[in-house]
N, C-alpha and C. Protein backbone atom coordinates (compact mmCIF):
# COMPACT_ATOMS: atom_id res chain seq x y z
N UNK A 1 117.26 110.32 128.96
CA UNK A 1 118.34 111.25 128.72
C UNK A 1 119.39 111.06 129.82
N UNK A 2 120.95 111.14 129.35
CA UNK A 2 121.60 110.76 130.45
C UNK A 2 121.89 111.46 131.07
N UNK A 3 122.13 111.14 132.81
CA UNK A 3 122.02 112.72 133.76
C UNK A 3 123.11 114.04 133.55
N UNK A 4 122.26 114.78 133.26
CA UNK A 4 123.70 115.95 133.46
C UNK A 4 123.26 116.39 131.94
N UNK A 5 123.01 115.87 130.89
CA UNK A 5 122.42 116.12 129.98
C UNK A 5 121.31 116.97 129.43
N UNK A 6 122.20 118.11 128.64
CA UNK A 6 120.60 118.92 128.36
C UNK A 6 120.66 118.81 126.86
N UNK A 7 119.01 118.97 126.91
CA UNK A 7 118.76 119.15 125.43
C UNK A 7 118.85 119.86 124.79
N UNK A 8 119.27 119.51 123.72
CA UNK A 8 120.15 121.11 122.35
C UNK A 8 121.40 120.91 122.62
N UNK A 9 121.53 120.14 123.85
CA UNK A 9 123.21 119.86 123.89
C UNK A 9 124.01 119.64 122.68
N UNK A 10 123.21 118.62 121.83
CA UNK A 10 124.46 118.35 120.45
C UNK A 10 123.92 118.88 119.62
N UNK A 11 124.19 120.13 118.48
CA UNK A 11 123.78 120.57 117.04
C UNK A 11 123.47 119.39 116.36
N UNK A 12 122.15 120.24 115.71
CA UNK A 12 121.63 119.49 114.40
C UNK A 12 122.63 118.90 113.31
N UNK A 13 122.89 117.90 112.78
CA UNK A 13 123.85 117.59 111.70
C UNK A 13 122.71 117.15 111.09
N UNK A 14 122.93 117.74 109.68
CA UNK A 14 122.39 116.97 108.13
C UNK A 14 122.84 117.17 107.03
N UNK A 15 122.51 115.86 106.28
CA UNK A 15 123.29 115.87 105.37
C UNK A 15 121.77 115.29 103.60
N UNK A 16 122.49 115.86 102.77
CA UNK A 16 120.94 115.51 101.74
C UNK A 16 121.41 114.45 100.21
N UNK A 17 121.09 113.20 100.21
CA UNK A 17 121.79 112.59 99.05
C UNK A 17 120.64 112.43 97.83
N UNK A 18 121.03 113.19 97.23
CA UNK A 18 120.45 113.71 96.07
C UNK A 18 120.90 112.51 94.61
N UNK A 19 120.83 111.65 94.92
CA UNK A 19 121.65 110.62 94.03
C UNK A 19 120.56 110.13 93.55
N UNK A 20 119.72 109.77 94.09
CA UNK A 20 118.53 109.04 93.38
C UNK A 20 117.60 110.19 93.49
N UNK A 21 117.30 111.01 92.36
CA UNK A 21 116.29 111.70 92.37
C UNK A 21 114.66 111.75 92.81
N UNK A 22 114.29 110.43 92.81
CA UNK A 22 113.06 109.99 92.76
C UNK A 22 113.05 109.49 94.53
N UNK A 23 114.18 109.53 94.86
CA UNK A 23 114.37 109.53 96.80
C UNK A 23 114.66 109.92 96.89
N UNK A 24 115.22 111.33 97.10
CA UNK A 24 116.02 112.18 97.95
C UNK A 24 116.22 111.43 99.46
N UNK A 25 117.55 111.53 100.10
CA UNK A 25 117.31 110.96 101.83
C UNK A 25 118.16 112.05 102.02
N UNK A 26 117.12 112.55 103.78
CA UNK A 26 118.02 113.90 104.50
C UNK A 26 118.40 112.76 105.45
N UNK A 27 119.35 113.32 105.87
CA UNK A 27 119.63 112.19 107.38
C UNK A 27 119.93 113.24 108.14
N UNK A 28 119.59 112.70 109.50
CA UNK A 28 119.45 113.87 110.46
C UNK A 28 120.14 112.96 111.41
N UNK A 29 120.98 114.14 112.17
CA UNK A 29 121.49 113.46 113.45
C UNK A 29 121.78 114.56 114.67
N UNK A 30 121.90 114.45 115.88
CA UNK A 30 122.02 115.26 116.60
C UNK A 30 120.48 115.52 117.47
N UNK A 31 120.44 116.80 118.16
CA UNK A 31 119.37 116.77 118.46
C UNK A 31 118.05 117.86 117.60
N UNK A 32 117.07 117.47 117.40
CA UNK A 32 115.78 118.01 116.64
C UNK A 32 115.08 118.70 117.47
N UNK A 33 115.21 119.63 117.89
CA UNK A 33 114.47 120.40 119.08
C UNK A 33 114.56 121.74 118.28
N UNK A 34 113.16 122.72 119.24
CA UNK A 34 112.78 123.84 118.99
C UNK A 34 113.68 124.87 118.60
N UNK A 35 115.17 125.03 119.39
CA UNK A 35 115.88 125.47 118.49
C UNK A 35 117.02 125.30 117.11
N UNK A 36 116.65 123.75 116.70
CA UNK A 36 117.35 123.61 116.27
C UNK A 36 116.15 122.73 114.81
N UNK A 37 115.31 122.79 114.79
CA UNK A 37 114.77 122.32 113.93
C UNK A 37 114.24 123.02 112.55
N UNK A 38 114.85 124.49 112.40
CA UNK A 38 114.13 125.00 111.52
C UNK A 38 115.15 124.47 109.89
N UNK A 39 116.36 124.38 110.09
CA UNK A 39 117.12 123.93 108.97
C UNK A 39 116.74 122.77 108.41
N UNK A 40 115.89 121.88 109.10
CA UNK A 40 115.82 120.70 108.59
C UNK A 40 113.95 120.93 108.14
N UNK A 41 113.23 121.93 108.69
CA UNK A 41 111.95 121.91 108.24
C UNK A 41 112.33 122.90 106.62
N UNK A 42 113.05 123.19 106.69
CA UNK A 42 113.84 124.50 105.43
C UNK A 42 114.18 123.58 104.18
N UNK A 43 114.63 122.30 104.91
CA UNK A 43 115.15 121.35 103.61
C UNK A 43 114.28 120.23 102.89
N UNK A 44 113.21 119.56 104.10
CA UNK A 44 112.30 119.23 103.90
C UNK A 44 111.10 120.01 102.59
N UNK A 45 110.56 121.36 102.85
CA UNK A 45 110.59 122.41 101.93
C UNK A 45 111.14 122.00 100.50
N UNK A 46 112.19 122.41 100.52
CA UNK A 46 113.20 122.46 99.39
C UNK A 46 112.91 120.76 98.44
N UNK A 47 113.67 119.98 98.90
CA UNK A 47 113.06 118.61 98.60
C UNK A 47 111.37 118.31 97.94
N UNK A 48 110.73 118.97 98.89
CA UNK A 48 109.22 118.62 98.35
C UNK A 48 109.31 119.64 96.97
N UNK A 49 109.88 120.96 96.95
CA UNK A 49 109.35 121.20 95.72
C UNK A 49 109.38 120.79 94.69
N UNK A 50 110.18 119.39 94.16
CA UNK A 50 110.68 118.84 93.27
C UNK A 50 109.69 117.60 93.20
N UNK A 51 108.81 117.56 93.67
CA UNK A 51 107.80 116.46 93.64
C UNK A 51 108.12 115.02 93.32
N UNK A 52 109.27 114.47 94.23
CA UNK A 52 109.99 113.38 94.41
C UNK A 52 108.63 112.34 94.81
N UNK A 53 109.01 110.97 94.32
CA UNK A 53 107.70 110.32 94.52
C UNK A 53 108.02 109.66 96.06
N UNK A 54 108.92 109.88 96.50
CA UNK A 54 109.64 109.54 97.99
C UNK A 54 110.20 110.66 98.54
N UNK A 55 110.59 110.78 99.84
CA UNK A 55 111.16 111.65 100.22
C UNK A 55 111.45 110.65 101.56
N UNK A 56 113.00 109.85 101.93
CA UNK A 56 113.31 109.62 102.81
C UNK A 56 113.90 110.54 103.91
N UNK A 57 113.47 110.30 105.52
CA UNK A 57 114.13 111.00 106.29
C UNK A 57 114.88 109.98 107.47
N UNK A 58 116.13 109.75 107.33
CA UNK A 58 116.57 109.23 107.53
C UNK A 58 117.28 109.27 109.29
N UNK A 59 116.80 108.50 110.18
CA UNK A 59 117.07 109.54 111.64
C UNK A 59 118.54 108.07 112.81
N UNK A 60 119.09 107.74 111.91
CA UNK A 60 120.25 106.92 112.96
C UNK A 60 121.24 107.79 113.53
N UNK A 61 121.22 109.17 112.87
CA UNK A 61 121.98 109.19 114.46
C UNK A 61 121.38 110.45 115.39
N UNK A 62 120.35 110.40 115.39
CA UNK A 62 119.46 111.43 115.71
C UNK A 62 119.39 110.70 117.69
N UNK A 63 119.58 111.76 118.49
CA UNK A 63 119.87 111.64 119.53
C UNK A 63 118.84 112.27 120.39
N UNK A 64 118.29 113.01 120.30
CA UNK A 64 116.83 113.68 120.97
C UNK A 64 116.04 114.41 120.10
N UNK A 65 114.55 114.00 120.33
CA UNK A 65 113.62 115.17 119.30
C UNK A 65 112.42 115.58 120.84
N UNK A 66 112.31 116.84 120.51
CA UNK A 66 110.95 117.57 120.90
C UNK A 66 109.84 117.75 120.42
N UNK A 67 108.67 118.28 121.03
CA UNK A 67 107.66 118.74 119.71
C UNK A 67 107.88 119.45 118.27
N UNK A 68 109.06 120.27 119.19
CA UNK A 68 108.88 120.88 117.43
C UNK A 68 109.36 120.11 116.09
N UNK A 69 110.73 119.15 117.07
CA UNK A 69 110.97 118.17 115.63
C UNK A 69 110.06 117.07 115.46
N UNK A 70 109.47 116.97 116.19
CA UNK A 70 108.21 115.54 115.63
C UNK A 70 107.22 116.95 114.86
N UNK A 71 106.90 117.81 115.21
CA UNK A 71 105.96 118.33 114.39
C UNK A 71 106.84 119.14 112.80
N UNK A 72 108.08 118.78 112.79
CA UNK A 72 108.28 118.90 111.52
C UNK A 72 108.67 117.25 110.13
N UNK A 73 108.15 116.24 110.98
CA UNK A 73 107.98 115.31 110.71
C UNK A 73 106.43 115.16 110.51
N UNK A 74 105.68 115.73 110.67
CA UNK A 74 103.95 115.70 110.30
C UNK A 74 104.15 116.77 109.52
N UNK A 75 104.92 117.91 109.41
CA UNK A 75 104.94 119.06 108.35
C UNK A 75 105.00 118.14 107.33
N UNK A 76 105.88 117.49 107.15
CA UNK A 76 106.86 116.86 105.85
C UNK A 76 105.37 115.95 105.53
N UNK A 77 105.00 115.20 106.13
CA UNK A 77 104.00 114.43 105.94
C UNK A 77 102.93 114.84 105.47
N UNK A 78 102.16 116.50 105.93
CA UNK A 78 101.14 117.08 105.16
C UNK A 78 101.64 117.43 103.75
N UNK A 79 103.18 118.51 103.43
CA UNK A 79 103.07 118.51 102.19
C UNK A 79 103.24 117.75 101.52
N UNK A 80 103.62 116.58 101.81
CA UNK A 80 103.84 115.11 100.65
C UNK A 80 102.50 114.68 100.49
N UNK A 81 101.72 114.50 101.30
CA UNK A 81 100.28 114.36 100.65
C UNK A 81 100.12 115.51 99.48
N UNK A 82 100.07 116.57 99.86
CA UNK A 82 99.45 117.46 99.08
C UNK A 82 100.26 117.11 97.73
N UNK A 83 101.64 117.22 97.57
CA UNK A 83 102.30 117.27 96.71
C UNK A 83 102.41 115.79 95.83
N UNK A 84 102.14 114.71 96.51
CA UNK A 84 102.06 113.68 96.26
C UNK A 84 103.27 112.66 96.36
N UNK A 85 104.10 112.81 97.35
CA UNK A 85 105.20 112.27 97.61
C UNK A 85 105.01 111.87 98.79
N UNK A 86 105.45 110.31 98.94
CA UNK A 86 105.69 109.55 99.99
C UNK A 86 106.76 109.63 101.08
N UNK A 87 106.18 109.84 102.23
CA UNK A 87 107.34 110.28 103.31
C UNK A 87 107.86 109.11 103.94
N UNK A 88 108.94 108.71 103.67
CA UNK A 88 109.40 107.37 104.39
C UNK A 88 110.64 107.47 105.43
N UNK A 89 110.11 107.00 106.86
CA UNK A 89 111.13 107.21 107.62
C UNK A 89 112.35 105.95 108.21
N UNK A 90 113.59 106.18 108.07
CA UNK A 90 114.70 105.33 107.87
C UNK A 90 115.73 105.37 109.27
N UNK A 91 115.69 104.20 109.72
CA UNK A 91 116.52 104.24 110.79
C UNK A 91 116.13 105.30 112.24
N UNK A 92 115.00 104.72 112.19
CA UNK A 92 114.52 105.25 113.03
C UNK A 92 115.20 104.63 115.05
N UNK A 93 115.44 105.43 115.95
CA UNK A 93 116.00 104.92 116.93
C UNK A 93 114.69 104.43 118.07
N UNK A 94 114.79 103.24 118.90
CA UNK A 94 113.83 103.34 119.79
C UNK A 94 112.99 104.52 120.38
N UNK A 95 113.66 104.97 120.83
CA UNK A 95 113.02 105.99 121.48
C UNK A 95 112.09 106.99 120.50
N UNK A 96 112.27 107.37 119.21
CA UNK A 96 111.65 108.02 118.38
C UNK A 96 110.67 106.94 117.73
N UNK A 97 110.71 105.52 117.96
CA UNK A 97 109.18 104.79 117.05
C UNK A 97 108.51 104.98 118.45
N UNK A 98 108.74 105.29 120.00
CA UNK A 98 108.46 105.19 120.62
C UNK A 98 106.91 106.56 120.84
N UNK A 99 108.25 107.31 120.30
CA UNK A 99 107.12 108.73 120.78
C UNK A 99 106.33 108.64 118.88
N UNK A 100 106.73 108.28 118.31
CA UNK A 100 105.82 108.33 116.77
C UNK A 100 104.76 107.46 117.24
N UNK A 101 104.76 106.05 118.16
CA UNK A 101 103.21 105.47 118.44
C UNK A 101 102.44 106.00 119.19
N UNK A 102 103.55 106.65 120.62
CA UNK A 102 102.80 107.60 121.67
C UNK A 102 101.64 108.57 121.28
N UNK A 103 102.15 109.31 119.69
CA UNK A 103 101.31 110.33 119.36
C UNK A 103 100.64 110.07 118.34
N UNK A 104 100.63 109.06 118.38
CA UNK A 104 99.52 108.92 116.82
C UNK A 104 100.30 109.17 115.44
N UNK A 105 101.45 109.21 115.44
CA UNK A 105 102.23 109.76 114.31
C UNK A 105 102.52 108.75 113.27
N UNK A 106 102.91 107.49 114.42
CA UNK A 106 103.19 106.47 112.95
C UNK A 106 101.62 105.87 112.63
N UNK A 107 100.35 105.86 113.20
CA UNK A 107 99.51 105.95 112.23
C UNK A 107 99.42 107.05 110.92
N UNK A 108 99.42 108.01 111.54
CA UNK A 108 99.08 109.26 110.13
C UNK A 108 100.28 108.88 109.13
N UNK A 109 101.39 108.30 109.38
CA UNK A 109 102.36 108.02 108.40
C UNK A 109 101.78 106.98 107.41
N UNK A 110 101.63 106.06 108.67
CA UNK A 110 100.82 105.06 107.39
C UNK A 110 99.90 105.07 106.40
N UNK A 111 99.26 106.38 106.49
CA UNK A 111 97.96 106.89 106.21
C UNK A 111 98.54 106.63 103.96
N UNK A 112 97.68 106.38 103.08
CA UNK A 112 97.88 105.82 101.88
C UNK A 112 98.29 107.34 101.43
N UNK A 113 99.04 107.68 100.16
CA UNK A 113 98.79 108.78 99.40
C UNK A 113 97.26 108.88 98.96
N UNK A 114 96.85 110.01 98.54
CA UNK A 114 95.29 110.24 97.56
C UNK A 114 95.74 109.43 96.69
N UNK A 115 95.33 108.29 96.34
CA UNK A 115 94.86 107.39 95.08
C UNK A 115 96.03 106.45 95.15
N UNK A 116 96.41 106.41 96.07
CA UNK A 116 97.49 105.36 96.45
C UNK A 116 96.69 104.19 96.73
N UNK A 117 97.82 102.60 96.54
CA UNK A 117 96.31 101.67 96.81
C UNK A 117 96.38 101.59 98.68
N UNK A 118 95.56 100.73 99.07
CA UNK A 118 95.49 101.20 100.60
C UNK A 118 96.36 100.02 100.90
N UNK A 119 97.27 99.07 100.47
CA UNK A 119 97.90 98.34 101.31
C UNK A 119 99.28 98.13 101.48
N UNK A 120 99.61 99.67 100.63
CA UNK A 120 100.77 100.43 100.89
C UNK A 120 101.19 101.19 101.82
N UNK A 121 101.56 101.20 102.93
CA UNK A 121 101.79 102.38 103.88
C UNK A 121 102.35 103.57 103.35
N UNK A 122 102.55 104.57 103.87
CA UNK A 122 103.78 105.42 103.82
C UNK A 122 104.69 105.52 104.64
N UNK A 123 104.84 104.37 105.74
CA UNK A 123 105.64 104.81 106.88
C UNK A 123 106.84 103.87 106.91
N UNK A 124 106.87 103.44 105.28
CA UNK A 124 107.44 102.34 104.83
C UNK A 124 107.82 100.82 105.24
N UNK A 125 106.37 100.86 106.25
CA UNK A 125 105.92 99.26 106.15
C UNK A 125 104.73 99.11 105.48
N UNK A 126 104.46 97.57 105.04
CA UNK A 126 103.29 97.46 104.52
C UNK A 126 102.35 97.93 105.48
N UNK A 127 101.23 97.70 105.21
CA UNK A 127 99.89 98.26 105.70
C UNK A 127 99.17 96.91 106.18
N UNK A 128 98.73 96.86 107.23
CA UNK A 128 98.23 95.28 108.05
C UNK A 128 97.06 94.90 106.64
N UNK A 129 97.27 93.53 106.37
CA UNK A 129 96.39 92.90 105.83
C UNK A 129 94.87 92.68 106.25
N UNK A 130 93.59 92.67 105.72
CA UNK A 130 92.66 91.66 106.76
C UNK A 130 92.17 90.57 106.43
């Protein structure tokens, strides 16, 4: 973070392209922190109820996340299992594949849908061969 810099410094921006039904993409930019993450766990929500067989979240211009926005990135990820929609994350910045390996996150992404075949990820790479 650059010095002098606090976090929550820049508002959440998002935006939702509803063009391809069967993907919805939110794109998120700004910062994803505790106070600023509930609009985007609100839309996430909204999106899943439509049982999209994708649900992209799209993060290039996303500038800082905290726990609470990585844990609304495993939200999105439990109800798409349940619901059966694939959570695929887009433009993701260093620092965020950084803390998704740190925590075990981009495993559970990869993790298959129920009855998905297994050499599909969800984290929208393939899934390692053996």
């Amino acid at each position: 973070m650059p010095h002098g810099r606090k976090p929550e410094a820049t508002p959440l921006s998002m935006s939702v392209d509803r063009s391809d039904p069967d993907a919805p993409v939110i794109s998120v930019g700004g910062d994803l922190a505790f106070t600023t993450a509930a609009p985007l766990r609100a839309e996430v929500d909204r999106a899943l109820t439509q049982r999209p067989p994708v649900l992209v979240l799209d993060f290039s211009d996303l500038l800082f996340i905290d726990s609470t926005g990585l844990s609304v990135i495993v939200h999105a990820w439990r109800e798409g299992q349940q619901n059966g929609t694939l959570i695929r994350l887009r433009s993701t910045p260093r620092f965020l594949d950084t803390i998704l390996d740190m925590t075990g996150v981009t495993g559970l992404l990869a993790r298959p849908l129920t009855g998905e075949r297994p050499e599909v990820g969800a984290y929208g790479r393939p899934a390692a061969s053996a």
